[in-house]
Protein backbone atom coordinates (compact mmCIF):
# COMPACT_ATOMS: atom_id res chain seq x y z
CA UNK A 1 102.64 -96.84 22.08
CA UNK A 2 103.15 -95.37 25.80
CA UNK A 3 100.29 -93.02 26.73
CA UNK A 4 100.84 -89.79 28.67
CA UNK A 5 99.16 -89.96 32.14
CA UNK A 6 98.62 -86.00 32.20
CA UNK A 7 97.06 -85.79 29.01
CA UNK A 8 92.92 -85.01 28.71
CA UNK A 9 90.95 -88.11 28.01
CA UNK A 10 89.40 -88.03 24.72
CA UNK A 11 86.24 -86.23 24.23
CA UNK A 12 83.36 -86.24 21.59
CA UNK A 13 83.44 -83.26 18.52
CA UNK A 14 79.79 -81.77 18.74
CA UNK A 15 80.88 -79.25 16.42
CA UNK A 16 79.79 -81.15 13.11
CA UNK A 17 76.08 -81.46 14.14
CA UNK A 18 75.98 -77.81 14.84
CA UNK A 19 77.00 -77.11 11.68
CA UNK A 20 74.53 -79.71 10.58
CA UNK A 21 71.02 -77.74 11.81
CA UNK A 22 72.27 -73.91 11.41
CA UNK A 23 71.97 -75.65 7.85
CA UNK A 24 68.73 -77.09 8.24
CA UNK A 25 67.29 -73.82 9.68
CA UNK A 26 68.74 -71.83 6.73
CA UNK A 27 67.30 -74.46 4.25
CA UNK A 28 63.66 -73.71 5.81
CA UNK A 29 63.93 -70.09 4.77
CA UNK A 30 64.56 -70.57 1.42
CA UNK A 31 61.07 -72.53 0.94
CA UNK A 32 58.70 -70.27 3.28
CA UNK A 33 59.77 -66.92 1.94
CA UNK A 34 58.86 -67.92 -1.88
CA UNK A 35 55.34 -69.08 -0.67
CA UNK A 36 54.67 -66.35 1.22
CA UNK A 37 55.33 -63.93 -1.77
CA UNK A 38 53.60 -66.40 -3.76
CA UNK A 39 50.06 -65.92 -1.37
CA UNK A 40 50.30 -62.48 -1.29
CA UNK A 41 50.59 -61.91 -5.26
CA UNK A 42 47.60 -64.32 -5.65
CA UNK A 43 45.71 -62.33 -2.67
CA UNK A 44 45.98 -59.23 -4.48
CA UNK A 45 45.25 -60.11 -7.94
CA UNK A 46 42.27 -61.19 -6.94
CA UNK A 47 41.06 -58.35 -5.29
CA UNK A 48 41.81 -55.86 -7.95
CA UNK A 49 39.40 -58.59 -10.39
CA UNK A 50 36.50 -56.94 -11.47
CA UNK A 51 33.62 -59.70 -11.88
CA UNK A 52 32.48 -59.89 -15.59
CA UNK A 53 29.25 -58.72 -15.01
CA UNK A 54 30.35 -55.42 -14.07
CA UNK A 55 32.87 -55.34 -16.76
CA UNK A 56 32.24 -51.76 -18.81
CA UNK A 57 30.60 -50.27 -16.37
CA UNK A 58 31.27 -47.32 -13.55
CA UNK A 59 30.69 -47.03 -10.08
CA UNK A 60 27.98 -44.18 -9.07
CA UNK A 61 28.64 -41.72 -6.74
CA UNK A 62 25.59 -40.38 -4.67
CA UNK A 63 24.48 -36.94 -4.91
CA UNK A 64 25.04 -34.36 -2.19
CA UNK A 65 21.66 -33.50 -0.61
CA UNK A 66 20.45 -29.86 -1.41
CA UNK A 67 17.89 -27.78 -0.64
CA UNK A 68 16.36 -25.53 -3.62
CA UNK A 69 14.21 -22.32 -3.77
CA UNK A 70 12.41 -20.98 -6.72
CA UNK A 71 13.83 -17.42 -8.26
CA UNK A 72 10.48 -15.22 -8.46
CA UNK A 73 8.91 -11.69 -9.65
CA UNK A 74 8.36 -9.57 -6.75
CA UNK A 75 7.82 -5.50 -6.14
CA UNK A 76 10.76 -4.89 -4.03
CA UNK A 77 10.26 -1.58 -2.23
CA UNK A 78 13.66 0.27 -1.27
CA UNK A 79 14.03 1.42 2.71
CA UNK A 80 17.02 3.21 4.11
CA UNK A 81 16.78 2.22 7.83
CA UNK A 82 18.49 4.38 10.71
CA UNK A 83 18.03 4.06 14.64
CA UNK A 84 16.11 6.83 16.12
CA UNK A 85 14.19 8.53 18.61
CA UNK A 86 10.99 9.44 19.28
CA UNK A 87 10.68 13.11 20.18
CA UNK A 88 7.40 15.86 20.66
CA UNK A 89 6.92 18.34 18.51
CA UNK A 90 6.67 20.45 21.62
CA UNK A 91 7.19 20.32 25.44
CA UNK A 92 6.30 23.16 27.57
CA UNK A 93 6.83 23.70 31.15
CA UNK A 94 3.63 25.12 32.80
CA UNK A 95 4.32 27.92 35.45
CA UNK A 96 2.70 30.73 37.13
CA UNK A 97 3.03 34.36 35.68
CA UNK A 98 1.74 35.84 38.74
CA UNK A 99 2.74 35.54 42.69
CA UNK A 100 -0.20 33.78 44.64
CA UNK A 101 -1.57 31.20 46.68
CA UNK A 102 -2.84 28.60 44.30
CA UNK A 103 -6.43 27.54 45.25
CA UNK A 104 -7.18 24.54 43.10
CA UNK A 105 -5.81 22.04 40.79
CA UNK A 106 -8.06 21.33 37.51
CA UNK A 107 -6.03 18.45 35.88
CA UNK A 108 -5.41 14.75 36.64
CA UNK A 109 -1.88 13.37 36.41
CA UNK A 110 -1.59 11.73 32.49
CA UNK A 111 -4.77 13.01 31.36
CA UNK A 112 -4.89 14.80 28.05
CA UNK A 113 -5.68 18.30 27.62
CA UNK A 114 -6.94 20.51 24.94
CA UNK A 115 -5.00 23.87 24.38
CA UNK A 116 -6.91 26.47 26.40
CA UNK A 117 -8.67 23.96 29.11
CA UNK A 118 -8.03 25.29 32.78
CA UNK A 119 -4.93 23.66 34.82
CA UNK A 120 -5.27 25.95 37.74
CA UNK A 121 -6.36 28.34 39.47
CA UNK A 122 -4.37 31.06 41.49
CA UNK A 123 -6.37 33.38 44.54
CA UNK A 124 -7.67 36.24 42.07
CA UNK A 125 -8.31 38.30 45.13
CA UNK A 126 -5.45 40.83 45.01
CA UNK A 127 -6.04 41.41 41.42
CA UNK A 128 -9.73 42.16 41.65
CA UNK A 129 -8.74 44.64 44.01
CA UNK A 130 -5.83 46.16 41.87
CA UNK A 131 -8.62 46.17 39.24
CA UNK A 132 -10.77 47.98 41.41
CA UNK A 133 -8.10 51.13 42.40
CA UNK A 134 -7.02 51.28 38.91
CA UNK A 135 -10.82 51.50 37.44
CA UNK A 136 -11.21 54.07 40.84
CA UNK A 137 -8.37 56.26 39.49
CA UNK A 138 -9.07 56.06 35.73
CA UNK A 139 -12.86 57.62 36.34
CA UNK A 140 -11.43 60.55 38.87
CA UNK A 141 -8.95 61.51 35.93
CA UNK A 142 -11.58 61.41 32.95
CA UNK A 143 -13.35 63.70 34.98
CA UNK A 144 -10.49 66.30 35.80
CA UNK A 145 -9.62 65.90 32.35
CA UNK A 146 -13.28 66.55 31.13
CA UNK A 147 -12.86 69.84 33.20
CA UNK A 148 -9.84 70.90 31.96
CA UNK A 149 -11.07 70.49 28.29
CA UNK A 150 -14.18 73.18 29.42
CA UNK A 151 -11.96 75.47 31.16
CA UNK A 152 -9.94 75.34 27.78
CA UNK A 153 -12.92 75.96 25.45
CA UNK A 154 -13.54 79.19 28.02
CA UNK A 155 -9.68 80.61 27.57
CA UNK A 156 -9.80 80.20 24.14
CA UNK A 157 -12.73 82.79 24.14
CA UNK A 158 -11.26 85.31 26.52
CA UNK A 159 -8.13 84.83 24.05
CA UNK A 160 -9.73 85.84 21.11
CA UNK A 161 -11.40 88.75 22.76
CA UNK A 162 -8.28 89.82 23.94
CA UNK A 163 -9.13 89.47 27.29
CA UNK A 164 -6.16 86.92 28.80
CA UNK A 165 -2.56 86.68 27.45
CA UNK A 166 -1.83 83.77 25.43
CA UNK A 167 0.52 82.14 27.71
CA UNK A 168 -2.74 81.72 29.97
CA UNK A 169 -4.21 79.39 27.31
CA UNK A 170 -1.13 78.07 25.94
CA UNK A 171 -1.24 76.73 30.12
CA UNK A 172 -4.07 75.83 29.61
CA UNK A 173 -3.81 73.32 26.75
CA UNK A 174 -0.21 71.97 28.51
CA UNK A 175 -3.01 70.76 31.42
CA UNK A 176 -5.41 69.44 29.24
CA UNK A 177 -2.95 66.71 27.45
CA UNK A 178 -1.01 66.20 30.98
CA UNK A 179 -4.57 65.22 32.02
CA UNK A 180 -5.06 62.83 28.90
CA UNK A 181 -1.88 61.15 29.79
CA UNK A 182 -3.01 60.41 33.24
CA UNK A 183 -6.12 59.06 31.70
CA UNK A 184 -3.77 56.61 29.57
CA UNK A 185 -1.95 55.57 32.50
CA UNK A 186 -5.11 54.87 33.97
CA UNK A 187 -5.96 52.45 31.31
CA UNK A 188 -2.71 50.58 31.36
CA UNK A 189 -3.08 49.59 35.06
CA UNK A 190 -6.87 48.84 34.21
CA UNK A 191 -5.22 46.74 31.54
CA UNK A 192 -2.73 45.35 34.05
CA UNK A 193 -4.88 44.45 36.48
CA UNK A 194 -7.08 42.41 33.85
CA UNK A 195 -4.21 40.59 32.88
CA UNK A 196 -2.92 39.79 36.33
CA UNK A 197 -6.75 38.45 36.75
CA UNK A 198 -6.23 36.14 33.31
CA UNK A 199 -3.07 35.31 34.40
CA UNK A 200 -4.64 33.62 37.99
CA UNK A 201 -6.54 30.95 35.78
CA UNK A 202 -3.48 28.67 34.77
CA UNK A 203 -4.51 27.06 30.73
CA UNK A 204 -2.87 24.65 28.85
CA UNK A 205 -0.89 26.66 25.93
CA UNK A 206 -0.56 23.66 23.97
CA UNK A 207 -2.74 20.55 23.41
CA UNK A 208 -0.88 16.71 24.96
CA UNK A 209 -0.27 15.11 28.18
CA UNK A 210 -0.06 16.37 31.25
CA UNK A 211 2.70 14.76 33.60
CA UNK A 212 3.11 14.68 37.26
CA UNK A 213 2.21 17.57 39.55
CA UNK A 214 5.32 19.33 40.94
CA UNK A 215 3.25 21.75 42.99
CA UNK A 216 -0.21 21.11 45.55
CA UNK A 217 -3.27 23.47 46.13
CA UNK A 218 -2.01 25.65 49.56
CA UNK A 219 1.16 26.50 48.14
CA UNK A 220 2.47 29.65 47.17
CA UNK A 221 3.94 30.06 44.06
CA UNK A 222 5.98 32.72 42.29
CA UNK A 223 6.82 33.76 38.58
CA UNK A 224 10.31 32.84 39.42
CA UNK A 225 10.09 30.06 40.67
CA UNK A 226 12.18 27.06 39.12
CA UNK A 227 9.94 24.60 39.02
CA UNK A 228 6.93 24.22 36.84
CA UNK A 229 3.56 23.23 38.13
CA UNK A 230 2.90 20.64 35.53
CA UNK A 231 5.08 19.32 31.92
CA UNK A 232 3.02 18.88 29.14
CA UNK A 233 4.20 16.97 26.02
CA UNK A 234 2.57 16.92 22.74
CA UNK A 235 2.22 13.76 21.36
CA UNK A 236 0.01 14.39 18.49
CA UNK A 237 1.41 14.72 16.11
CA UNK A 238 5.01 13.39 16.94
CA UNK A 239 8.12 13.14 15.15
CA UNK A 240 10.84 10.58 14.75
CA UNK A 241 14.60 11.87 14.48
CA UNK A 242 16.62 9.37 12.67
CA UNK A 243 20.25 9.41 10.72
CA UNK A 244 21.01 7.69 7.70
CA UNK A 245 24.67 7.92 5.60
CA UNK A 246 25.54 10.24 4.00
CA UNK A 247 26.05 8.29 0.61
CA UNK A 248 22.00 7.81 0.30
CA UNK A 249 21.50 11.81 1.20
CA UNK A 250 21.64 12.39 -2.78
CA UNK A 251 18.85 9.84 -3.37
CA UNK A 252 16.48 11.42 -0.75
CA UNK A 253 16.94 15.10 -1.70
CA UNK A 254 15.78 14.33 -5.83
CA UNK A 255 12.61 12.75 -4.51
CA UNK A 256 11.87 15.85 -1.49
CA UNK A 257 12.83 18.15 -4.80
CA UNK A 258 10.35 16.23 -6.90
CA UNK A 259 7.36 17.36 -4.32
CA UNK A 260 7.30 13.47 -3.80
CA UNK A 261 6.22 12.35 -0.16
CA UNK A 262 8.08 9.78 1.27
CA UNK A 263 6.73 6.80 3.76
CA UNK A 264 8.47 6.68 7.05
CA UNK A 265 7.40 3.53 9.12
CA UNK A 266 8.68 3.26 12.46
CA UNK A 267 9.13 -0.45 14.19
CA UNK A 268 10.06 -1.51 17.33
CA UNK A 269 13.64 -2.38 18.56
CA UNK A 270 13.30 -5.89 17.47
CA UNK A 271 12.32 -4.97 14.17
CA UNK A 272 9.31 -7.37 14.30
CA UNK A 273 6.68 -4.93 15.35
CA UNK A 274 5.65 -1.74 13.00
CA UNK A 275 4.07 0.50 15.64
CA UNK A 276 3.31 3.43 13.17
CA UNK A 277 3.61 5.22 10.05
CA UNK A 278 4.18 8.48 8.72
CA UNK A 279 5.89 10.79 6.53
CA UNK A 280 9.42 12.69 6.50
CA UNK A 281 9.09 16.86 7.30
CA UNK A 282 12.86 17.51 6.64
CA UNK A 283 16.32 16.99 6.42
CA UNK A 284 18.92 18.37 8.58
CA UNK A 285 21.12 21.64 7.37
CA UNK A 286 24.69 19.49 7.74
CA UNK A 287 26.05 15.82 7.95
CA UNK A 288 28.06 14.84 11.35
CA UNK A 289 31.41 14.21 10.34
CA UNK A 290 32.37 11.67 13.51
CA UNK A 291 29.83 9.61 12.34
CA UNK A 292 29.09 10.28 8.18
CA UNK A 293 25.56 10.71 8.74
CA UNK A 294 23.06 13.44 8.32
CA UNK A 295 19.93 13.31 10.59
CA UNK A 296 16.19 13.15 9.56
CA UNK A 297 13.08 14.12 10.98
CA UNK A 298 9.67 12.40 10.58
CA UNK A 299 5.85 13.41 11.66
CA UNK A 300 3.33 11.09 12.81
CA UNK A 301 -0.09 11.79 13.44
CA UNK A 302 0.20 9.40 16.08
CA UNK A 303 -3.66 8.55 16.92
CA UNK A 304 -3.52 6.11 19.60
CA UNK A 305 0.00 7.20 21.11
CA UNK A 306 1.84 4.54 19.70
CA UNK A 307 4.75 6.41 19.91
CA UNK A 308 5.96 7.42 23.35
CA UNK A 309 8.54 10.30 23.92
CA UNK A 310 12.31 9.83 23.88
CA UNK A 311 11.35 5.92 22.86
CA UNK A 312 13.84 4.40 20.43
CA UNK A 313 12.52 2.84 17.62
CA UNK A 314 14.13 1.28 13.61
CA UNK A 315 12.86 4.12 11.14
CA UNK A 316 12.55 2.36 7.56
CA UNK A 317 12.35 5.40 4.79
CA UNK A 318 11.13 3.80 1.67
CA UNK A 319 12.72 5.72 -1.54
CA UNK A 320 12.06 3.53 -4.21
CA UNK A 321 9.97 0.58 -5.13
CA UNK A 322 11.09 -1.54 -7.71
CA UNK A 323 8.22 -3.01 -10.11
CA UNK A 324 8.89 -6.96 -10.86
CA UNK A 325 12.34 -7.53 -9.82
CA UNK A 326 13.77 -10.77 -9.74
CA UNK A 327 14.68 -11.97 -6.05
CA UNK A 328 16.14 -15.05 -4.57
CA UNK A 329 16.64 -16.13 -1.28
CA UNK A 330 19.38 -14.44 0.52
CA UNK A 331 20.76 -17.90 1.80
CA UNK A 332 21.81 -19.00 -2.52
CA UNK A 333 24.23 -15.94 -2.67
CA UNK A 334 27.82 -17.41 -2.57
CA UNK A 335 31.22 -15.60 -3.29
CA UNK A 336 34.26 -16.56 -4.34
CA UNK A 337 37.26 -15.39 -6.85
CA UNK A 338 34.94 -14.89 -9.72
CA UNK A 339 32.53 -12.86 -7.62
CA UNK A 340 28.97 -13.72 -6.52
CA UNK A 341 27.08 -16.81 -7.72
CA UNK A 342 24.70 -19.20 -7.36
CA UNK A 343 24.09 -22.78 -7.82
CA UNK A 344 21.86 -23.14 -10.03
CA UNK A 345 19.89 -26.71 -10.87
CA UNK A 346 19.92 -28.55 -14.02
CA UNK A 347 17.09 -30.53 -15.33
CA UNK A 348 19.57 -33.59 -15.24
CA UNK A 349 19.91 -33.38 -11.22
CA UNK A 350 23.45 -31.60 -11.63
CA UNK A 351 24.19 -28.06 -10.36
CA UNK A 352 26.09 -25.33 -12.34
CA UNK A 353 28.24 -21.96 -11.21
CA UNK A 354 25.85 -18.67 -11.95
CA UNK A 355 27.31 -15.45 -12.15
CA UNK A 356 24.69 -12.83 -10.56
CA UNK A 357 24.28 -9.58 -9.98
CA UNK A 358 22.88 -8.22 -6.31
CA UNK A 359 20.97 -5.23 -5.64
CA UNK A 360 19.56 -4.27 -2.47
CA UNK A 361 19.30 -7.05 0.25
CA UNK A 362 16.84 -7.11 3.57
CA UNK A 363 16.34 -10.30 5.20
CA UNK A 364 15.79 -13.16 4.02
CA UNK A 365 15.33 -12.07 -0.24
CA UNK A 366 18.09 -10.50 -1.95
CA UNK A 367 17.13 -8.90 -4.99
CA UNK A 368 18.83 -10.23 -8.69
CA UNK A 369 19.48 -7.38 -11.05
CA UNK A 370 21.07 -10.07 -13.92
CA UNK A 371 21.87 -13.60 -13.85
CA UNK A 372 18.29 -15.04 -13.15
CA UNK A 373 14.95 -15.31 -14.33
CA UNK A 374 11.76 -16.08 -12.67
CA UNK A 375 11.09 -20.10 -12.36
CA UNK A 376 15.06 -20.51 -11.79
CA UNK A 377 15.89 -23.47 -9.24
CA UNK A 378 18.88 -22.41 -6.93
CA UNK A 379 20.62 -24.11 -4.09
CA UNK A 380 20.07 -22.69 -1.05
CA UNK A 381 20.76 -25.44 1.77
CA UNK A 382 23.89 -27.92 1.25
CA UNK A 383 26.12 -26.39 -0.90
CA UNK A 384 29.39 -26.60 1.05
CA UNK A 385 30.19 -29.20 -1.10
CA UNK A 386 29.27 -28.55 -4.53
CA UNK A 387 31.42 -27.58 -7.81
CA UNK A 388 30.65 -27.32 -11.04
CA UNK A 389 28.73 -30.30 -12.30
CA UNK A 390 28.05 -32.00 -9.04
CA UNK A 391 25.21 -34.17 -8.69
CA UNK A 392 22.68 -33.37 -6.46
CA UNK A 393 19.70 -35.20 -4.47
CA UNK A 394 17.37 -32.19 -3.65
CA UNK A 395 15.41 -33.12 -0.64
CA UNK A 396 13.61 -30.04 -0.31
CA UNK A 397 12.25 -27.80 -2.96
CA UNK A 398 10.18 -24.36 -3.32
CA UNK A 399 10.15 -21.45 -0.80
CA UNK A 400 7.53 -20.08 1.34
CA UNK A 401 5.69 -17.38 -0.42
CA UNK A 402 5.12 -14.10 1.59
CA UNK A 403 2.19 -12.05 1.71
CA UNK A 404 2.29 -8.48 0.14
CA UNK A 405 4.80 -7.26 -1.83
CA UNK A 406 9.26 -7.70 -1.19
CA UNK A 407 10.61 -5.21 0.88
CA UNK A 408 14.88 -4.60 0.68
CA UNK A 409 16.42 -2.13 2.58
CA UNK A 410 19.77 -0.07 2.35
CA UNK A 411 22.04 1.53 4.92
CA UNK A 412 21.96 1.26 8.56
């Protein structure tokens, strides 16, 4: 056997143990996969195992946490409430009805006067002496007059004995009544000049407050002039102008037809403060249509000047007052599809859906025309989460009790 010098020398076949551990590695796989499987069935059957002493038995759920308030018998008095403003009964500007110097100033700035106490006092000097020429020409013409009335006794004498011609006396008796009409003249500028005099003492036409001085003593001052000498404002009584809607107009007409008088308290602009109370004088003759109100107007005596002028203040008008109504705390009103409801408590710790029926709401208390009765447990804190039948843990129960009687209030 010749061998060919140009052919490869022999070299070794690795291709069989290749072959060899791709099967190995293939072999492995079969046995890990089926014990893997095998751990993970076992893993989960036992955690779904329930332990025997809990067989027949179910989990508990905690309750949801509440808070609960008492549903209670309460006179609930009925307000309509409207913003207003405080307003005098009357405001007059003081000024002189004479020309003059004025002499003296009888009033301090924010004192309170009586009507008829003296403000001021104008230089009565030129009047006195008007007075004085008037009274001057008034006794000259009596006496002409008184004259005249003699010389027309005498004429009618000499008339009836034929003795002067009757348009003599008829002349006569002209002068006589042109003499009484000076006379009456006379006693108008008498009367003048008395009143100019009155007029030079400056009184207060109304009783209130006086407010600053717009003129000093050394000044002189005319009737015409634009500026008053002094403001006063009434403030005793005062009134209160306030609107309501005009859907509670009906309401407050029956009771003002009735003869009944109706409250008006008036409280600060917080609404935490009542500074006074009073009744309401009247309603106004037509509603505002831009707004669907009708304005109305209140009188308080005022005493201590709680009130101030052109001060805005929360008028409550009570109307009504509702004798042991049922009320709940505003915060246990829910609504939904079915309407409003509460959560009401079972004796077993569970909650259930109670249809109720408002009526008039102020505040914290909304009044409960049907639906619940006095003693009634409601949720009133926590119930974001509650349905029908939901277990509860209250951790909080009752309400604070207020004194005096509910008060609800309509319209604003």
């Amino acid at each position: 056997m010749t061998t060919d010098p140009t052919s490869e020398p022999n070299t070794p076949d690795t291709s069989e143990p290749d072959r060899a551990t791709k099967g190995q590695h293939h072999a492995w796989w079969f046995v890990v996969i089926p014990v893997v499987i095998l751990a993970l069935g076992v893993y989960l059957f036992q955690s779904k195992r329930v332990p025997a002493s809990e067989l027949g038995t179910k989990p508990k759920l905690p309750g949801i946490p509440v808070s609960v308030a008492l549903a209670r018998k309460a006179d609930v008095s009925v307000y309509i409430s409207g913003l207003g403003s405080v307003i005098p009964i009357s405001t007059v500007n003081v000024k002189s009805r004479v020309d003059g110097q004025l002499m003296e100033v009888h009033f301090l700035e924010g004192q309170s006067v009586k009507r008829g106490d003296l403000l001021a006092t104008i230089d009565p000097r030129p009047f006195q002496v008007q007075l004085t020429q008037a009274e001057g020409q008034m006794a000259r013409d009596q006496e002409i007059l008184k004259n005249a009335r003699l010389d027309n006794q005498r004429y009618k004498q000499l008339w009836e004995q034929d003795s002067i011609p009757k348009q003599q006396l008829d002349t006569q008796e002209a002068l006589v009544r042109q003499y009484e009409g000076a006379v009456k003249i006379d006693q108008g500028q008498i009367d003048s000049a008395n009143l100019q005099l009155t007029y030079s003492r400056i009184t207060a036409p109304v009783s209130g407050r006086v407010g600053l001085r717009q003129v000093y003593p050394g000044n002189i001052i005319h009737a015409t002039d634009a500026n008053a000498l002094v403001v006063i404002t009434q403030l005793q009584p005062i009134s209160v102008v306030f609107p309501i809607p005009e859907d509670s107009l009906p309401q407050v007409l029956d009771k003002l037809k009735s003869g009944a008088r109706l409250s008006v308290d008036a409280y600060d602009r917080d609404q935490k403060q009542k500074l006074a109370t009073g009744t309401l004088l009247t309603v106004d003759n037509q509603i505002d249509p831009t707004t669907g109100t009708v304005k109305l107007k209140a009188v308080f005596p005022n005493p201590n000047n709680e009130l101030f002028p052109n001060q805005f203040v929360n008028a409550r008008l009570l109307v009504e007052v509702m004798r042991a109504a049922v009320v709940a705390l505003s915060a246990a009103i829910q609504r939904g599809q079915q309407g409003t409801f509460v959560y009401l408590l079972k004796p077993e710790r569970t909650v259930s859906v109670q249809p109720v029926t408002l009526g008039v709401t102020q505040g914290d208390d909304t009044a409960i025309t049907t639906g619940l009765e006095p003693g009634d447990s409601v949720v009133v804190a926590g119930s974001e989460g509650l349905r029908d039948g939901s277990s509860v843990v209250v951790k909080e129960q009752g309400q604070k009790q207020k004194n005096g009687e509910n008060t609800q209030e309509r319209g604003k």
